[in-house]
C-alpha atoms as a PDB file:
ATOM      1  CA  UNK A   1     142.624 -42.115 201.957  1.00  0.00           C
ATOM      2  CA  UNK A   2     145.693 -42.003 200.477  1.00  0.00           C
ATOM      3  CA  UNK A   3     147.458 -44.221 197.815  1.00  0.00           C
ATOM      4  CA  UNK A   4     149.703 -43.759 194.790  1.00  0.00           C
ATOM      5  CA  UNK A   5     152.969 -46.048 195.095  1.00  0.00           C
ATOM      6  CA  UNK A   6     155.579 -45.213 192.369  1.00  0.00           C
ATOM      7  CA  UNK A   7     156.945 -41.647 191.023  1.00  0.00           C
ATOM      8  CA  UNK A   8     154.698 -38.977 190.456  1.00  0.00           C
ATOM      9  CA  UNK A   9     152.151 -37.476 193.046  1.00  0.00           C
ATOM     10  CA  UNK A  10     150.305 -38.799 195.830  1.00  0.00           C
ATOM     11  CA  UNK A  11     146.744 -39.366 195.228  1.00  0.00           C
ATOM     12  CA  UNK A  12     144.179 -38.521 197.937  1.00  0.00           C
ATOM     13  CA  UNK A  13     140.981 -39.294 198.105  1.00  0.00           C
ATOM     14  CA  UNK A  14     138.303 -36.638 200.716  1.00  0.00           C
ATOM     15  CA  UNK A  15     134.798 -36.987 201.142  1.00  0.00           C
ATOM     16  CA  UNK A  16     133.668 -32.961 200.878  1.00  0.00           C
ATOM     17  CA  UNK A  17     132.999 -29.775 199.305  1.00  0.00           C
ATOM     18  CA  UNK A  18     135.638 -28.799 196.441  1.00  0.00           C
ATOM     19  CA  UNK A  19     135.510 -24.935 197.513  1.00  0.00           C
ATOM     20  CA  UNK A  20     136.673 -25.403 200.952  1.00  0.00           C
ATOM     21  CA  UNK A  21     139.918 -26.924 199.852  1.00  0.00           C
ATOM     22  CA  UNK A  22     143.312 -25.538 200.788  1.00  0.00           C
ATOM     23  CA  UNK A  23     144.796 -25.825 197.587  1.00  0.00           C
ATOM     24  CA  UNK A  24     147.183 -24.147 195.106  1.00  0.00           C
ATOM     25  CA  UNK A  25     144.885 -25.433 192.039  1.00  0.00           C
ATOM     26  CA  UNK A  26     140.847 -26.301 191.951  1.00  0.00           C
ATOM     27  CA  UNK A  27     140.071 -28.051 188.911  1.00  0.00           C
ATOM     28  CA  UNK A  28     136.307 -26.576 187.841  1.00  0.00           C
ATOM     29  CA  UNK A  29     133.849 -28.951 185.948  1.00  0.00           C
ATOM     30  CA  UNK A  30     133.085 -25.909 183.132  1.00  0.00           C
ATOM     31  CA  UNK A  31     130.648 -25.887 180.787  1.00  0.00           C
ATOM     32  CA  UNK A  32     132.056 -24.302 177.401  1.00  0.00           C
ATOM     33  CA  UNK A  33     130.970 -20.859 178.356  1.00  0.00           C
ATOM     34  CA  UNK A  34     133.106 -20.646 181.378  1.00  0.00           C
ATOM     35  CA  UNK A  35     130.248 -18.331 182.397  1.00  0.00           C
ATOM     36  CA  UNK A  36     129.020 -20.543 185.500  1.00  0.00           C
ATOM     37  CA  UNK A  37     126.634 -23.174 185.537  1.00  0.00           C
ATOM     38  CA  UNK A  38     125.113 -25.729 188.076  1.00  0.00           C
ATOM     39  CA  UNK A  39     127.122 -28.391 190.121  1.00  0.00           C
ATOM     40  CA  UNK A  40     130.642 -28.254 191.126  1.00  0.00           C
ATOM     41  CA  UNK A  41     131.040 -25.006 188.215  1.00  0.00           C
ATOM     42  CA  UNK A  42     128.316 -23.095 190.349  1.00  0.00           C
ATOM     43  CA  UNK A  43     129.560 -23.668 193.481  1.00  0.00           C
ATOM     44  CA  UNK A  44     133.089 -22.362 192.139  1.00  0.00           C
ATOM     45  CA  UNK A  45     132.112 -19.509 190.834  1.00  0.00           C
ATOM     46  CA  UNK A  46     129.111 -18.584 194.106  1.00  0.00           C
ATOM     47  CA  UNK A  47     132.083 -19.274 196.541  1.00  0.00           C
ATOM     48  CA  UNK A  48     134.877 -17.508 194.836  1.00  0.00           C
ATOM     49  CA  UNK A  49     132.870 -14.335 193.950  1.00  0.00           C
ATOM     50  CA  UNK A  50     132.726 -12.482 191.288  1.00  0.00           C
ATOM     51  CA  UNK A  51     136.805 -12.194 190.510  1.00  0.00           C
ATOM     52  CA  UNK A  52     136.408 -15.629 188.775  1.00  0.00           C
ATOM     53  CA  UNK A  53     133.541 -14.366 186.334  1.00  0.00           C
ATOM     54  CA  UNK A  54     135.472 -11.676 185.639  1.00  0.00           C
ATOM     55  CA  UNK A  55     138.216 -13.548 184.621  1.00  0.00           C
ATOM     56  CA  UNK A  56     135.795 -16.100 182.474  1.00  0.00           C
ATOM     57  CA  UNK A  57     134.943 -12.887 180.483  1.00  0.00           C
ATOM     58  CA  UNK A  58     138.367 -12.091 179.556  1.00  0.00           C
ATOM     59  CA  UNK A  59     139.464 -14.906 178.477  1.00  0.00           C
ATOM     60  CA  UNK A  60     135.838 -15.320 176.316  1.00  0.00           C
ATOM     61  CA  UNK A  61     136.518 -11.589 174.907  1.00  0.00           C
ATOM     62  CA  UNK A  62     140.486 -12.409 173.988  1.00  0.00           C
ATOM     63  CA  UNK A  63     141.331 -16.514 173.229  1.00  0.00           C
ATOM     64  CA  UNK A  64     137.814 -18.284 173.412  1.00  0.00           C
ATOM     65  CA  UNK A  65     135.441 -16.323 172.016  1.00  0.00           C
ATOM     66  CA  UNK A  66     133.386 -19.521 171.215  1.00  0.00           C
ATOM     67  CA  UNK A  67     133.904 -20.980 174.653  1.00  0.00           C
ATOM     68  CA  UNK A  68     136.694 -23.167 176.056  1.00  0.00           C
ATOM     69  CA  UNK A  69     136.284 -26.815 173.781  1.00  0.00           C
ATOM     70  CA  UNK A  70     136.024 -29.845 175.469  1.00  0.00           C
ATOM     71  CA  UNK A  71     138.997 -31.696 176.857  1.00  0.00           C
ATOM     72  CA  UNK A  72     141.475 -28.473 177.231  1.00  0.00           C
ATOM     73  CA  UNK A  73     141.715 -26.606 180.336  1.00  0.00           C
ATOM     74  CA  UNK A  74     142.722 -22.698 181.164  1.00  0.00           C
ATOM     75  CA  UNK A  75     143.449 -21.016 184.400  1.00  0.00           C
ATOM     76  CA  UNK A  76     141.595 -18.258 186.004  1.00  0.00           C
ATOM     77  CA  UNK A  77     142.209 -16.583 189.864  1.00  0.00           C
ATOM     78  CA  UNK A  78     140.496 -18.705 192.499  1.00  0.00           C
ATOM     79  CA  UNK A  79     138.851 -15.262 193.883  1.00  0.00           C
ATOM     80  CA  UNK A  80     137.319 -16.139 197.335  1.00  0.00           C
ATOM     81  CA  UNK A  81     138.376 -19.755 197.454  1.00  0.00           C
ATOM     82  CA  UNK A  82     140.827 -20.721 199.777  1.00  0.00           C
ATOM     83  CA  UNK A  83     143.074 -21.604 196.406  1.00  0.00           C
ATOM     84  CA  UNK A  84     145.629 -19.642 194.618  1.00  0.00           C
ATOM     85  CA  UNK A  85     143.860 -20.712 190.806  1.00  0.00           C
ATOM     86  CA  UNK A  86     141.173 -22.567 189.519  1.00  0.00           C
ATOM     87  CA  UNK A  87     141.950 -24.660 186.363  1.00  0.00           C
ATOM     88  CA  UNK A  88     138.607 -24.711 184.142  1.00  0.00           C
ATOM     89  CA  UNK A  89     137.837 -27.855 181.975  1.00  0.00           C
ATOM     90  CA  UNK A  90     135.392 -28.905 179.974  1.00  0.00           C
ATOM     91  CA  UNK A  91     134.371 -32.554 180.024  1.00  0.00           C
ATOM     92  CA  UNK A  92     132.720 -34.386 177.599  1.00  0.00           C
ATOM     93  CA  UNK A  93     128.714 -35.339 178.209  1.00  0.00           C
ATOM     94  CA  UNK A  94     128.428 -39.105 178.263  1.00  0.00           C
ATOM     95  CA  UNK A  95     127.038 -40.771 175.226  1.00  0.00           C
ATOM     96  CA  UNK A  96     126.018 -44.670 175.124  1.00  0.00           C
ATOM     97  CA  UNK A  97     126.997 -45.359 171.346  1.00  0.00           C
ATOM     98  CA  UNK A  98     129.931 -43.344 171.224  1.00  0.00           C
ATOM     99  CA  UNK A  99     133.719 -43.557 173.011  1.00  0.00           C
ATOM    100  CA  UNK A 100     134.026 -40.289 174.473  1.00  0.00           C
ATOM    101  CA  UNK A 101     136.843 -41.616 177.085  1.00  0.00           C
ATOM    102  CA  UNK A 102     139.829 -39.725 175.499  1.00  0.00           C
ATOM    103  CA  UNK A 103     138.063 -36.351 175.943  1.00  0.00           C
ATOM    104  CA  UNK A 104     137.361 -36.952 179.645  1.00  0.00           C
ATOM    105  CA  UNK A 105     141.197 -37.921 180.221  1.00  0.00           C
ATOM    106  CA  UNK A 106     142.181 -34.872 177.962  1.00  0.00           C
ATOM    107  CA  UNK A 107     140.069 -33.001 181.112  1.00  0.00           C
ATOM    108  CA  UNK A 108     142.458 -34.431 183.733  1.00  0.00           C
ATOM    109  CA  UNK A 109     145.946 -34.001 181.566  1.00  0.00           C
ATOM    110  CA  UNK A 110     145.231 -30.983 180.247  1.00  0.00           C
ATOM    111  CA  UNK A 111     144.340 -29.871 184.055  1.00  0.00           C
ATOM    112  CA  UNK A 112     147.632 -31.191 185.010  1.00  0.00           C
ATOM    113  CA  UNK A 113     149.713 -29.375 182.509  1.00  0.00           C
ATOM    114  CA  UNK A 114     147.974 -25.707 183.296  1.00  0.00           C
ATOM    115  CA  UNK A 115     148.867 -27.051 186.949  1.00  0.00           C
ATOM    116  CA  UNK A 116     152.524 -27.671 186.165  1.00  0.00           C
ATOM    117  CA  UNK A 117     152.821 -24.353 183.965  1.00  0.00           C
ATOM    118  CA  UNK A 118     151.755 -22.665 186.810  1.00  0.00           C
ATOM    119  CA  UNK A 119     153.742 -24.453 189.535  1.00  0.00           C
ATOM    120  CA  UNK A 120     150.817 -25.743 191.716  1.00  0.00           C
ATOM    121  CA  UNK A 121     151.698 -28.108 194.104  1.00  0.00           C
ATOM    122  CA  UNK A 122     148.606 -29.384 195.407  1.00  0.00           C
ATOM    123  CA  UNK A 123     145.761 -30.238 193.123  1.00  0.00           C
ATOM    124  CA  UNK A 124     142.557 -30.790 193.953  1.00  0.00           C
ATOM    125  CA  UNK A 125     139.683 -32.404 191.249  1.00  0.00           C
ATOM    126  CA  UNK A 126     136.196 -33.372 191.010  1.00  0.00           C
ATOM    127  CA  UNK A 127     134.633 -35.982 189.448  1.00  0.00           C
ATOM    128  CA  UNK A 128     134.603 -34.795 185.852  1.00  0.00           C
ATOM    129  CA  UNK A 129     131.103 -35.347 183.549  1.00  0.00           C
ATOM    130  CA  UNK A 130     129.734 -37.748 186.899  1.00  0.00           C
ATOM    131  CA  UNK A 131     127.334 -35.402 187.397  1.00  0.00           C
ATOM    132  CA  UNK A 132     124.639 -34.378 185.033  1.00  0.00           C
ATOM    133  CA  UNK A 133     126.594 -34.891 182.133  1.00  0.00           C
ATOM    134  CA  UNK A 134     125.977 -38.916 183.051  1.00  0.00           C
ATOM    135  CA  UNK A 135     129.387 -40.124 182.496  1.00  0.00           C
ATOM    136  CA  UNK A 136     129.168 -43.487 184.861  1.00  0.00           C
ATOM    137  CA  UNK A 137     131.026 -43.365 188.163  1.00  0.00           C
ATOM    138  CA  UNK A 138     133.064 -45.984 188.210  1.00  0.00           C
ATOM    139  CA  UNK A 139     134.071 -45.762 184.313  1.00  0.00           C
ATOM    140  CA  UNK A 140     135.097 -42.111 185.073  1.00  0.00           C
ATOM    141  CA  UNK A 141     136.893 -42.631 188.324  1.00  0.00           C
ATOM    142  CA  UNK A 142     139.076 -45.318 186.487  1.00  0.00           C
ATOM    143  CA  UNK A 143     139.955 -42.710 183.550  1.00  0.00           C
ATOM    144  CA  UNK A 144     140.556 -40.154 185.913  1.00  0.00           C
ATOM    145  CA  UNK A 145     142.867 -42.297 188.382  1.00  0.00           C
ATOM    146  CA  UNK A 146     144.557 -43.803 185.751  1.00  0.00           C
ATOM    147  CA  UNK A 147     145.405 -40.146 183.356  1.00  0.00           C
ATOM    148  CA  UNK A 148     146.628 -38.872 186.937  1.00  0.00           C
ATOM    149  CA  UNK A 149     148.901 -41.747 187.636  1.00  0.00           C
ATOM    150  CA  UNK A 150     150.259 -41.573 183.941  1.00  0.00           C
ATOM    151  CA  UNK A 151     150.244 -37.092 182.803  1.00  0.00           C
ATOM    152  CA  UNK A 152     151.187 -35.942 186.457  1.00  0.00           C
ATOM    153  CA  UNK A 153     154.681 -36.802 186.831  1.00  0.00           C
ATOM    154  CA  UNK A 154     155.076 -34.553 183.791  1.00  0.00           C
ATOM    155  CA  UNK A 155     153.621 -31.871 185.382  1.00  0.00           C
ATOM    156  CA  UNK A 156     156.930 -31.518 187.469  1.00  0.00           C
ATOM    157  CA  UNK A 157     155.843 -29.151 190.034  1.00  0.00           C
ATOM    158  CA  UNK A 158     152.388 -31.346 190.997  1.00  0.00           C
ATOM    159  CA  UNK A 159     153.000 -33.455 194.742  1.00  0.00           C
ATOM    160  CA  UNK A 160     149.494 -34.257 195.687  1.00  0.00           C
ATOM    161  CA  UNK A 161     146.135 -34.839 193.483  1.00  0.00           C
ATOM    162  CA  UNK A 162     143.557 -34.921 195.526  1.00  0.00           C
ATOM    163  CA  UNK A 163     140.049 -36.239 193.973  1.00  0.00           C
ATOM    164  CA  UNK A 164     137.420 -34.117 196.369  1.00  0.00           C
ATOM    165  CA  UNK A 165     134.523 -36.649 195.856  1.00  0.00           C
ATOM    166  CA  UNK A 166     131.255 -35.264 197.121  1.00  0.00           C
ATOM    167  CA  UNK A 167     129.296 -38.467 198.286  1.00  0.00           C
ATOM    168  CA  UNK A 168     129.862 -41.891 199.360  1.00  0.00           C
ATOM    169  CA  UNK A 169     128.896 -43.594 196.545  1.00  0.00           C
ATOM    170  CA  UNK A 170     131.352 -41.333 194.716  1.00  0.00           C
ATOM    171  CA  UNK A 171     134.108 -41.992 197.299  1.00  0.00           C
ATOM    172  CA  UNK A 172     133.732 -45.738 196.916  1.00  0.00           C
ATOM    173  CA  UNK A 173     134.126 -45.386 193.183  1.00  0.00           C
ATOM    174  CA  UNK A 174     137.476 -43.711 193.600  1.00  0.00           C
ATOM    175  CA  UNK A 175     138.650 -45.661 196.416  1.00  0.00           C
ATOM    176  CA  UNK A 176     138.185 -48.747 193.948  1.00  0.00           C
ATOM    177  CA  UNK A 177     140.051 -47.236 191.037  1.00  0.00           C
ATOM    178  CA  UNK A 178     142.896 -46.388 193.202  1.00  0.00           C
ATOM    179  CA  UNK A 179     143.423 -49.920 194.418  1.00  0.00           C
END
């Protein structure tokens, strides 16, 4: 599905696996360690092989020493992936009793802005803190859809966002919040 009217990007929506995207940019679900972890960040990093660890390291041994903070985003190679980078973000673990929402749409702005500095063209995210960080579905796919619509056009470079949404229920979720 497609959708998106108005400047700025086209927003598509696929029902698959993030790693086999064709891509200039895959945004990673990190955890703060940018070491790896389970979900979309362990698929990333067992599909694009080792090159992407490496990279992780570096940046832990130079600028983030005590891991990459929540909402901000850094790029890395995309090793093995068919992908030129892959953006890492952090997002924020759902909590009941507290508004957390401007952290998860720091995930998708800052994502867009490492995107732009690095001239991707074609974007390609998860769901952000869906998974087992509990963030609700359809409360994150209406932050997500709606940061996109309003940081990308100042990412300049960025023509398509695609949201890579690994189930149906998932799917549905975006395909409502894009309207």
């Amino acid at each position: 599905m497609t959708g998106g009217a108005g400047p700025g990007p086209e927003i598509v929506l696929v029902r698959g696996d993030i790693t086999e995207q064709s891509v200039d940019a895959v945004v990673n679900a990190a955890n703060s360690s940018l070491l790896g972890g389970g979900g979309v960040d362990g698929a990333i990093h067992r599909r694009g092989g080792p090159e992407i660890l490496a990279d992780c390291r570096r940046l832990r041994a130079s600028h983030y020493g005590k891991g990459l903070p929540t909402g901000q985003a850094v790029a890395t190679t995309a090793g093995r992936l068919p992908a030129r980078w892959v953006i890492h973000t952090v997002g924020p673990v759902w909590q009941r009793d507290e508004d957390r929402s401007a952290l998860l749409a720091s995930c998708y702005r800052e994502s867009l802005r490492v995107a732009g500095e690095l001239g991707a063209r074609t974007v390609a995210f998860p769901a952000i803190s869906t998974g087992i960080y509990g963030w609700p579905l359809d409360d994150g796919a209406r932050i997500a859809v709606r940061t996109v619509r309003e940081a990308a056009p100042a990412a300049g470079s960025v023509e398509e966002v695609r949201f890579v949404l690994f189930d149906e229920t998932a799917y549905r979720a975006f395909e409502e919040a894009v309207g």
